[in-house]
PDB file of N, CA and C in Angstrom:
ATOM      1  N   UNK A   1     -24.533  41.084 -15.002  1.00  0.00           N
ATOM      2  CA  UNK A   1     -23.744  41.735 -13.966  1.00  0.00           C
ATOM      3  C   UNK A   1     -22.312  41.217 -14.038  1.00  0.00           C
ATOM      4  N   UNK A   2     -20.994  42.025 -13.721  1.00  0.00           N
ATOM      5  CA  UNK A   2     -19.969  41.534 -14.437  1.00  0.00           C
ATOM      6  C   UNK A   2     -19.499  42.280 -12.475  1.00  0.00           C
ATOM      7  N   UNK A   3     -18.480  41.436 -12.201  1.00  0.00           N
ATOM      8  CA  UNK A   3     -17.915  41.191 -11.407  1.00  0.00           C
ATOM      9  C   UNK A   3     -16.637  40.413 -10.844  1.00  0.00           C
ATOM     10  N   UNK A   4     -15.431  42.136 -10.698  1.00  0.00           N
ATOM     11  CA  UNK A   4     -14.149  41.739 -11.083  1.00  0.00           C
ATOM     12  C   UNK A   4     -13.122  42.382 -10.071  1.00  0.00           C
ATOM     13  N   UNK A   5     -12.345  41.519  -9.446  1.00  0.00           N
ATOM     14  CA  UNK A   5     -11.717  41.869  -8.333  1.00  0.00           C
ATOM     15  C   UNK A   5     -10.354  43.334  -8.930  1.00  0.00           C
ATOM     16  N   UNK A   6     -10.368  44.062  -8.344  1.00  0.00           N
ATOM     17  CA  UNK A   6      -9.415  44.814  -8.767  1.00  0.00           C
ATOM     18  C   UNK A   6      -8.181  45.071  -7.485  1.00  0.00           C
ATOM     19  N   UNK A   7      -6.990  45.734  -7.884  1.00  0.00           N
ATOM     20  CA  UNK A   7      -5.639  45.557  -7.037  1.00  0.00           C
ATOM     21  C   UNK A   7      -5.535  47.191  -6.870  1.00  0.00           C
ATOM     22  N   UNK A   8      -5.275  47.786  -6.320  1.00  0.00           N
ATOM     23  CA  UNK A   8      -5.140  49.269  -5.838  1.00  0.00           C
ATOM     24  C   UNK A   8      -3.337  49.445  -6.310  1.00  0.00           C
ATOM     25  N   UNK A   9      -2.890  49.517  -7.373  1.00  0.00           N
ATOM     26  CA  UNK A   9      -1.179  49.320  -7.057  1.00  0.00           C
ATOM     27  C   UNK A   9      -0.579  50.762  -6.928  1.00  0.00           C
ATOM     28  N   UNK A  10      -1.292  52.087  -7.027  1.00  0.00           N
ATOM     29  CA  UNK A  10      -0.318  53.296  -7.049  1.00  0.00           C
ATOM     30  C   UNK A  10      -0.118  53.415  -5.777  1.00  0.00           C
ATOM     31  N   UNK A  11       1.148  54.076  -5.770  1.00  0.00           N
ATOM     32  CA  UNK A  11       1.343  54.101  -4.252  1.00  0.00           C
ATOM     33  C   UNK A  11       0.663  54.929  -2.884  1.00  0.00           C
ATOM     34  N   UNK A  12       0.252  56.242  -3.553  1.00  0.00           N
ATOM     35  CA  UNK A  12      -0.645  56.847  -2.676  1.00  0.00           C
ATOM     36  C   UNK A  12      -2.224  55.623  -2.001  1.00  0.00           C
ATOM     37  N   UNK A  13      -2.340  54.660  -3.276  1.00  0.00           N
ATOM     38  CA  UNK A  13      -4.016  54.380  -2.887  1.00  0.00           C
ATOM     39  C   UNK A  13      -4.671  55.301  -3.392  1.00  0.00           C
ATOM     40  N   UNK A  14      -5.901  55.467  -3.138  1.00  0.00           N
ATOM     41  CA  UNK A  14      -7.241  55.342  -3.081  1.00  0.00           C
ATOM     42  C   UNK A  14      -7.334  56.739  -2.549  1.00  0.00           C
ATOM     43  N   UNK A  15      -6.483  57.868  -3.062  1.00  0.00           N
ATOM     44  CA  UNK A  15      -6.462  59.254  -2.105  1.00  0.00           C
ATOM     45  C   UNK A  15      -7.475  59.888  -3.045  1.00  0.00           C
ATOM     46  N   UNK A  16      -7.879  61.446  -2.275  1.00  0.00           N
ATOM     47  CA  UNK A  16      -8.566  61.952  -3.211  1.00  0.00           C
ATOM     48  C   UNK A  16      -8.373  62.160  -4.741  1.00  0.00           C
ATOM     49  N   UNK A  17      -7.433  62.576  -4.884  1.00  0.00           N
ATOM     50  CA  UNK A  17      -7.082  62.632  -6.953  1.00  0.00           C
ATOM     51  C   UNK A  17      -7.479  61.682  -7.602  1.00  0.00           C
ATOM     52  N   UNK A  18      -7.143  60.360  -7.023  1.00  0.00           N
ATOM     53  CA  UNK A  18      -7.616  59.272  -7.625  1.00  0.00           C
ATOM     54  C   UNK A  18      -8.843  59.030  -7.349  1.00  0.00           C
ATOM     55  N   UNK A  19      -9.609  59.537  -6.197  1.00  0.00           N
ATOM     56  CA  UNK A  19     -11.070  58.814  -6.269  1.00  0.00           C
ATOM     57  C   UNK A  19     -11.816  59.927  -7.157  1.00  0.00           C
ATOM     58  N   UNK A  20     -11.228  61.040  -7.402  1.00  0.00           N
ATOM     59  CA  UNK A  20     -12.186  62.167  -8.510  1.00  0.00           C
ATOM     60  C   UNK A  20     -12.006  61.293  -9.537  1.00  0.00           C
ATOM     61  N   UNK A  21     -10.635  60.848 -10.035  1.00  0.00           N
ATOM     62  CA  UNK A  21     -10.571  60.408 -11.341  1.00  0.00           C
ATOM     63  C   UNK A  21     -12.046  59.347 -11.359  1.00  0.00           C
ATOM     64  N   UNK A  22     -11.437  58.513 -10.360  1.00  0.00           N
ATOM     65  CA  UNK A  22     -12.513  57.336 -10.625  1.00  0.00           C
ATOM     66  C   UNK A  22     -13.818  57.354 -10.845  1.00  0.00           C
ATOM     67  N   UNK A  23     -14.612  58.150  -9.902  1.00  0.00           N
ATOM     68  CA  UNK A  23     -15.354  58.904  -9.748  1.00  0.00           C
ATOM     69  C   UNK A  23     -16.135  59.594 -11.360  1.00  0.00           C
ATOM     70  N   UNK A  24     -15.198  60.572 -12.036  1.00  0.00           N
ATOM     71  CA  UNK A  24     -15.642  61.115 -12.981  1.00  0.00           C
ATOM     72  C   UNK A  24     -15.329  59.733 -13.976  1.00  0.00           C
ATOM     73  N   UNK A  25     -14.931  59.066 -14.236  1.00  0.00           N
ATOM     74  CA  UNK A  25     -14.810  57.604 -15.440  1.00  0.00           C
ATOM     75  C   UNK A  25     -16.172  57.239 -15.045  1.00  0.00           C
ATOM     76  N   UNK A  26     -16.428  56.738 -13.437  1.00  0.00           N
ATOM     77  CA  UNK A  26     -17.514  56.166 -13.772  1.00  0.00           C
ATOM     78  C   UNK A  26     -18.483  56.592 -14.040  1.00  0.00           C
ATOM     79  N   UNK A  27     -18.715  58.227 -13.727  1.00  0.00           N
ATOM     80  CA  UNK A  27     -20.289  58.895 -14.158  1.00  0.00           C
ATOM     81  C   UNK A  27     -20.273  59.134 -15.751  1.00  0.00           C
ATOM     82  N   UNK A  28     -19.519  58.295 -16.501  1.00  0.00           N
ATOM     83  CA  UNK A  28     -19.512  58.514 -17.839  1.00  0.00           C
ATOM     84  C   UNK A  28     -20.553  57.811 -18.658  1.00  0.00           C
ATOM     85  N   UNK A  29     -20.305  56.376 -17.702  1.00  0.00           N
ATOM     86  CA  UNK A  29     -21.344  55.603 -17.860  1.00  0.00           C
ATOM     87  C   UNK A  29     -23.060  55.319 -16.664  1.00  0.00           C
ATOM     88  N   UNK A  30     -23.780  54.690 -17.819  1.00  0.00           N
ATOM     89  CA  UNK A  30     -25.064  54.084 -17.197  1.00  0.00           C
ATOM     90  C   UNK A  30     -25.458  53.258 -16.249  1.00  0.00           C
ATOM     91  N   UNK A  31     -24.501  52.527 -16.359  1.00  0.00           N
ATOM     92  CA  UNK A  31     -24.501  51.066 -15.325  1.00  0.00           C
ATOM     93  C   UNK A  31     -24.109  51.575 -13.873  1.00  0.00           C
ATOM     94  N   UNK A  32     -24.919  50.568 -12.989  1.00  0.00           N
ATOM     95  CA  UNK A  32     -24.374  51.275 -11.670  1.00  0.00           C
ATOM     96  C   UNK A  32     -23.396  50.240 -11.386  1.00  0.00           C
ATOM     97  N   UNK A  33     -22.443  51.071 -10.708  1.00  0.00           N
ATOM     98  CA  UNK A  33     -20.866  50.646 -10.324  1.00  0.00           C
ATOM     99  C   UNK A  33     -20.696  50.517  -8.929  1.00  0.00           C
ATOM    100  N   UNK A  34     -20.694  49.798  -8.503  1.00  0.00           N
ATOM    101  CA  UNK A  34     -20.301  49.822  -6.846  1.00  0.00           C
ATOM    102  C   UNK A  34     -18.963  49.035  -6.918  1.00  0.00           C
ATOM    103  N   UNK A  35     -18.299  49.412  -5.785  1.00  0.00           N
ATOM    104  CA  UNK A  35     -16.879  48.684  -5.210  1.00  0.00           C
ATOM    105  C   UNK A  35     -17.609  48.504  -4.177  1.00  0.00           C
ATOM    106  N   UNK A  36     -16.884  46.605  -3.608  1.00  0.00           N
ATOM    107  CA  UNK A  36     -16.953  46.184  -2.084  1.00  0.00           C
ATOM    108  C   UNK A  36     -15.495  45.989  -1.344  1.00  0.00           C
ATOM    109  N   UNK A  37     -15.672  46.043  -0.592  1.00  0.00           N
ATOM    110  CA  UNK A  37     -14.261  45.876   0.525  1.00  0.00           C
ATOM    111  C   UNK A  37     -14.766  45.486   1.743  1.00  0.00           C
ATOM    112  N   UNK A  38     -14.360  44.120   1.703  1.00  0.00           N
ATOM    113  CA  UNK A  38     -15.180  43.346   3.362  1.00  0.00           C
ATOM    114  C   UNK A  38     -16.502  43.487   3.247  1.00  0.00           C
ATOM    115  N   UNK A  39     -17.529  44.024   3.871  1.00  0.00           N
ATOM    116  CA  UNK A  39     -18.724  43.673   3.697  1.00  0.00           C
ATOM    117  C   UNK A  39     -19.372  45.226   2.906  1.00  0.00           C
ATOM    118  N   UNK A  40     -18.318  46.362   3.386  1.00  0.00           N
ATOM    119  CA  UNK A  40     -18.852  48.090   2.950  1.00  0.00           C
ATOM    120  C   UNK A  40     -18.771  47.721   1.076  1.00  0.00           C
ATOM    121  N   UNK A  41     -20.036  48.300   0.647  1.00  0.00           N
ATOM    122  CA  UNK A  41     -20.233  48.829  -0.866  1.00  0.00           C
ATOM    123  C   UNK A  41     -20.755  49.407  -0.875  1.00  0.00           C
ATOM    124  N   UNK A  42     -20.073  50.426  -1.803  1.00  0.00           N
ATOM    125  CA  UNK A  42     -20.018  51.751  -2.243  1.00  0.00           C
ATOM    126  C   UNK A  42     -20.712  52.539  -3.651  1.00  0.00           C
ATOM    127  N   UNK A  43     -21.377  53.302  -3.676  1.00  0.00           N
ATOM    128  CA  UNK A  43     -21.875  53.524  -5.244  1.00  0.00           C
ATOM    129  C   UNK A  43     -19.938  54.244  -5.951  1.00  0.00           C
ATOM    130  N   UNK A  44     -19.686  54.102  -6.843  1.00  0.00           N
ATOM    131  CA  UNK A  44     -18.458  54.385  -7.315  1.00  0.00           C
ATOM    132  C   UNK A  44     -18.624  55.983  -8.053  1.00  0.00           C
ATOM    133  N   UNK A  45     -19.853  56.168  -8.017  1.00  0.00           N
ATOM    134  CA  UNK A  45     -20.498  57.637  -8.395  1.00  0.00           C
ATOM    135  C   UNK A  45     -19.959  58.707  -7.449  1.00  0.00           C
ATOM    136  N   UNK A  46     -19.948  58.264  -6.385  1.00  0.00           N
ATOM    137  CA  UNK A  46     -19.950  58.929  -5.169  1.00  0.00           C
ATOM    138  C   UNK A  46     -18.563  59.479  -4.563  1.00  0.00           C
ATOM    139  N   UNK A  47     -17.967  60.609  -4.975  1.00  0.00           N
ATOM    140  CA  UNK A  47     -16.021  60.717  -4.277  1.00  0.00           C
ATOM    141  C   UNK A  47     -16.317  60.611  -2.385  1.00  0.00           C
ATOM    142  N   UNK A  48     -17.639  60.939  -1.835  1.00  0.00           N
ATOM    143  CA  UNK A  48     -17.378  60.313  -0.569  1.00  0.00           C
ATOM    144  C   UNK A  48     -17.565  58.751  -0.110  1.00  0.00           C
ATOM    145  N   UNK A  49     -18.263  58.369  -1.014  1.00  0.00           N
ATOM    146  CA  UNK A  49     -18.261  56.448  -1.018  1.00  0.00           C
ATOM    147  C   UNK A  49     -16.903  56.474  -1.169  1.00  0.00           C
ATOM    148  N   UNK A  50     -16.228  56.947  -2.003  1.00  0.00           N
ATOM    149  CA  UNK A  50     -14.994  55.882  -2.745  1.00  0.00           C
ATOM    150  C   UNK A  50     -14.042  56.243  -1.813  1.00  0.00           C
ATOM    151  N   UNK A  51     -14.024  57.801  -1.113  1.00  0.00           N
ATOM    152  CA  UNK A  51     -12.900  58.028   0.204  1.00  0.00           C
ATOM    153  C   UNK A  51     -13.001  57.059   0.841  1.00  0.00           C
ATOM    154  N   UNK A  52     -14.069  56.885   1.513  1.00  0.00           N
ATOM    155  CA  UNK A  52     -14.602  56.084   2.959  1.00  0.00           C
ATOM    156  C   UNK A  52     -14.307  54.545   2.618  1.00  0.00           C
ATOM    157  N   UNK A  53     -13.807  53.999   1.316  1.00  0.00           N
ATOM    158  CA  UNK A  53     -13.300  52.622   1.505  1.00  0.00           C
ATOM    159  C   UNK A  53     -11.838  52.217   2.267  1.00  0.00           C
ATOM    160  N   UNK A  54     -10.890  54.008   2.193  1.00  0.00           N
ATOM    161  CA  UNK A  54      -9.929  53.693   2.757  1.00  0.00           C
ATOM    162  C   UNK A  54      -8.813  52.638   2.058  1.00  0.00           C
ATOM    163  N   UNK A  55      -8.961  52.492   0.871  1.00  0.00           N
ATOM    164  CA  UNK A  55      -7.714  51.526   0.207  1.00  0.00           C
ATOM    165  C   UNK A  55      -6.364  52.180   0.368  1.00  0.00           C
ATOM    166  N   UNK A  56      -5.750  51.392   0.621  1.00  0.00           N
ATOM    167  CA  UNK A  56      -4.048  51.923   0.382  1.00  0.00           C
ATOM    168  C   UNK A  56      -3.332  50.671  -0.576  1.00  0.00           C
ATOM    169  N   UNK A  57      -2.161  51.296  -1.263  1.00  0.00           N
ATOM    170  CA  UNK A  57      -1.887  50.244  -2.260  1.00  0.00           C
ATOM    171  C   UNK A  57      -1.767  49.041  -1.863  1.00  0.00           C
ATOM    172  N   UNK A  58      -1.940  48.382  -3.015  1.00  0.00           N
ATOM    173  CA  UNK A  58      -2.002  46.663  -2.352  1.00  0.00           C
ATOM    174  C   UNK A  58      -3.936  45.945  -2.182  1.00  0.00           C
ATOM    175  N   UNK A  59      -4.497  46.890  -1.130  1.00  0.00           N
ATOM    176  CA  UNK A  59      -5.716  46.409  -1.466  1.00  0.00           C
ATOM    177  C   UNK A  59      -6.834  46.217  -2.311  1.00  0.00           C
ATOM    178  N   UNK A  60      -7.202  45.048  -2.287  1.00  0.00           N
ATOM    179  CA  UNK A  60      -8.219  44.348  -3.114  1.00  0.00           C
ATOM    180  C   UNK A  60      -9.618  44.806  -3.152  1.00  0.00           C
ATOM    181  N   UNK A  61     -10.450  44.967  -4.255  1.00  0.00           N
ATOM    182  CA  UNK A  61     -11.714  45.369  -4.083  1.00  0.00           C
ATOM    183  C   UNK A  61     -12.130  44.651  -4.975  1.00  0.00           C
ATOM    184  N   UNK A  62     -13.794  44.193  -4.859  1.00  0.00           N
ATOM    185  CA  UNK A  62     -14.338  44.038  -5.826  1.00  0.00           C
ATOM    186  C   UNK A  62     -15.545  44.753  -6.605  1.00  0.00           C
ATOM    187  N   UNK A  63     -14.983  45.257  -7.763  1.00  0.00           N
ATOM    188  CA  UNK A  63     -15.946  45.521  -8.767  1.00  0.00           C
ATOM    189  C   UNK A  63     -17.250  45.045  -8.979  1.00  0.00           C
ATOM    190  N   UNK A  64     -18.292  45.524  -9.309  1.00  0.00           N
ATOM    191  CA  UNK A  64     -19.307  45.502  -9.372  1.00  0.00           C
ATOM    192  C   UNK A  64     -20.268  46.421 -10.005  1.00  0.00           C
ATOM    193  N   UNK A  65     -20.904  46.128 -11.393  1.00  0.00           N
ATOM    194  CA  UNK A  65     -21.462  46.474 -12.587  1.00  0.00           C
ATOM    195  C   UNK A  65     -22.628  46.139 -12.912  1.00  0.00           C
ATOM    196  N   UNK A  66     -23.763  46.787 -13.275  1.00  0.00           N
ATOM    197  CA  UNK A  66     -24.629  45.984 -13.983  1.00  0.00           C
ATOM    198  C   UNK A  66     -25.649  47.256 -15.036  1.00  0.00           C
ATOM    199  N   UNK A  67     -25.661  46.804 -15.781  1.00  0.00           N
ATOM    200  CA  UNK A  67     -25.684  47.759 -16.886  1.00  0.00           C
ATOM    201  C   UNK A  67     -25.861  47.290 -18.155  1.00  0.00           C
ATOM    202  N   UNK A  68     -26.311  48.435 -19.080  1.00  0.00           N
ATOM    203  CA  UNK A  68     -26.216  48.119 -20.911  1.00  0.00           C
ATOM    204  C   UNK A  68     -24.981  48.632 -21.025  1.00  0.00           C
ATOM    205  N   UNK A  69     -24.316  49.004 -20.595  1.00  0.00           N
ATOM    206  CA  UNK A  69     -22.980  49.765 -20.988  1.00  0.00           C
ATOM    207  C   UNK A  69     -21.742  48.920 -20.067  1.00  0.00           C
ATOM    208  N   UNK A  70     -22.149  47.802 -19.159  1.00  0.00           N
ATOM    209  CA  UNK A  70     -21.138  47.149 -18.510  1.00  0.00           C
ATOM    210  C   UNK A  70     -19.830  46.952 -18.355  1.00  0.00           C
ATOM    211  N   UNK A  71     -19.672  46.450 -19.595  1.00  0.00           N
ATOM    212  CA  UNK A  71     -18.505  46.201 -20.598  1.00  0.00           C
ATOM    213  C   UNK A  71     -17.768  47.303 -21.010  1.00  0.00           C
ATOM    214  N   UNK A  72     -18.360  48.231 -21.042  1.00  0.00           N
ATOM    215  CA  UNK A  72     -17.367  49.875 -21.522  1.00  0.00           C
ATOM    216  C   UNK A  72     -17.108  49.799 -20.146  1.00  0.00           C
ATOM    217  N   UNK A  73     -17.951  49.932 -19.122  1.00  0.00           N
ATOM    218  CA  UNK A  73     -17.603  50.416 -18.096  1.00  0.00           C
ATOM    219  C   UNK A  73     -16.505  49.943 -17.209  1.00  0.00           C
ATOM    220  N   UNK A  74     -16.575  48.560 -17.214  1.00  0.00           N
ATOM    221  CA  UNK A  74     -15.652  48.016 -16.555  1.00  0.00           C
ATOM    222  C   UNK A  74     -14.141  47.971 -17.060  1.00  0.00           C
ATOM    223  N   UNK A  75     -13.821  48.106 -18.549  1.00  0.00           N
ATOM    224  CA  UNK A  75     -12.861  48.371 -19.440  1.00  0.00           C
ATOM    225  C   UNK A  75     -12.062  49.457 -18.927  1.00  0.00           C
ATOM    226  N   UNK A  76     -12.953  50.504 -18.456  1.00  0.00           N
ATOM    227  CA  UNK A  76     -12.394  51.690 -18.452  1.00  0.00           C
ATOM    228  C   UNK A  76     -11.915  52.155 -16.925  1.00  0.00           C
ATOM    229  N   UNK A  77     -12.607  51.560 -16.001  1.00  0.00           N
ATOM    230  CA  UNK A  77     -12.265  51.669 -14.618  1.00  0.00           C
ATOM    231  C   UNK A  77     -11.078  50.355 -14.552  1.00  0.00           C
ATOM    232  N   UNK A  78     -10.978  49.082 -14.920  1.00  0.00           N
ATOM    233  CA  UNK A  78      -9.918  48.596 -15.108  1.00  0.00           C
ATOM    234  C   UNK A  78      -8.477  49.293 -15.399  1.00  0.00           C
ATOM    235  N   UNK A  79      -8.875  49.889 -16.662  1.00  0.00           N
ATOM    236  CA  UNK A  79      -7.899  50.632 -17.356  1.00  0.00           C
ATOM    237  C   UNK A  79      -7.603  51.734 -16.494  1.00  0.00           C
ATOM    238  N   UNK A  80      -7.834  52.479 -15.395  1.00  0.00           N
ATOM    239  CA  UNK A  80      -7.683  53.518 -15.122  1.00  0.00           C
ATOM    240  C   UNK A  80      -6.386  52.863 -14.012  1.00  0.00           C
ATOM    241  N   UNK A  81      -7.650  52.333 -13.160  1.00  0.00           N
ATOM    242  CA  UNK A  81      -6.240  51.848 -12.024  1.00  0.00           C
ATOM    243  C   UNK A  81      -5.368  50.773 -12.177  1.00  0.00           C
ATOM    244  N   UNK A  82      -5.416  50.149 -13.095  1.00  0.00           N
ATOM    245  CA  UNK A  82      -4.104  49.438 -13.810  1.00  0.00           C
ATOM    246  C   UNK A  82      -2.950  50.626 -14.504  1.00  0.00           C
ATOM    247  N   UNK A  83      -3.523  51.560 -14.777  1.00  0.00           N
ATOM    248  CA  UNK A  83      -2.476  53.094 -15.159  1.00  0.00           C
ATOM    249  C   UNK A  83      -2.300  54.014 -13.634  1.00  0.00           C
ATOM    250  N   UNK A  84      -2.456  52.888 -12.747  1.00  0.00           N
ATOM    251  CA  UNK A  84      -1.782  53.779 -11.201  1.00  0.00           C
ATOM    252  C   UNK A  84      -2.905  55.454 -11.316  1.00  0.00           C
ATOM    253  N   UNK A  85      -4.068  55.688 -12.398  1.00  0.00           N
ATOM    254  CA  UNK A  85      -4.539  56.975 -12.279  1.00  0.00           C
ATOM    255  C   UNK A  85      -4.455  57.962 -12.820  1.00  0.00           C
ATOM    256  N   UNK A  86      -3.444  57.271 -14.043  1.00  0.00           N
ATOM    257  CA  UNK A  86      -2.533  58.274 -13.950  1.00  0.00           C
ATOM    258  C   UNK A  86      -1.160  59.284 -13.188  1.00  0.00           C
ATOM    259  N   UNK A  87      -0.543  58.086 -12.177  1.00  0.00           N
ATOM    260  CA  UNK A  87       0.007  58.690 -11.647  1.00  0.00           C
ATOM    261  C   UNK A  87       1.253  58.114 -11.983  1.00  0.00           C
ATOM    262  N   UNK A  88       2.724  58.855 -11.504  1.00  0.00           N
ATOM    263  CA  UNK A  88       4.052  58.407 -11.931  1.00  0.00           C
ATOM    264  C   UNK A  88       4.362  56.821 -11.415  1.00  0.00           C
ATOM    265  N   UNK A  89       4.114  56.840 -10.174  1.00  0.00           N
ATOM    266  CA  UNK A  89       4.604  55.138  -9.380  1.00  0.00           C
ATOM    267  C   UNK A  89       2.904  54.869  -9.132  1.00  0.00           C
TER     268      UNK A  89
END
């Protein structure tokens, strides 16, 4: 199980565009993915889990993986919101 704090930095947060993105990265993979925030965790499968965490930039979550595919997985959800989502700021 691989477990890794992540930083929300685009400026919108955690809005819908970004939780589809996230959302569709993680149903790519096998491993189940949850994000926590305070005590709420979330399946990361889920675009109404990932609304209902409510991040705005700046906040912290932690990752949470466990899987044969872990390691892709977490690579790639790293990689997503370290690229703001794809978004400009």
């Amino acid at each position: 199980m691989l477990n890794q704090p992540i930083t929300i930095i685009n400026k919108l947060g955690l809005h819908t565009r970004a939780a589809a993105k996230l959302v569709a990265t993680a149903a790519k993979f096998e491993s189940k993915i949850e994000l926590k925030r305070n005590d709420h965790i979330i399946n990361v499968k889920s675009i109404m889990g990932v609304i209902t965490l409510g991040a705005t930039k700046g906040t912290v979550l932690d990752l949470m993986i466990s899987g044969a595919d872990e390691l892709e997985a977490c690579e790639a959800i790293v990689g997503l919101v370290n690229n703001r989502f794809g978004e400009a700021e």
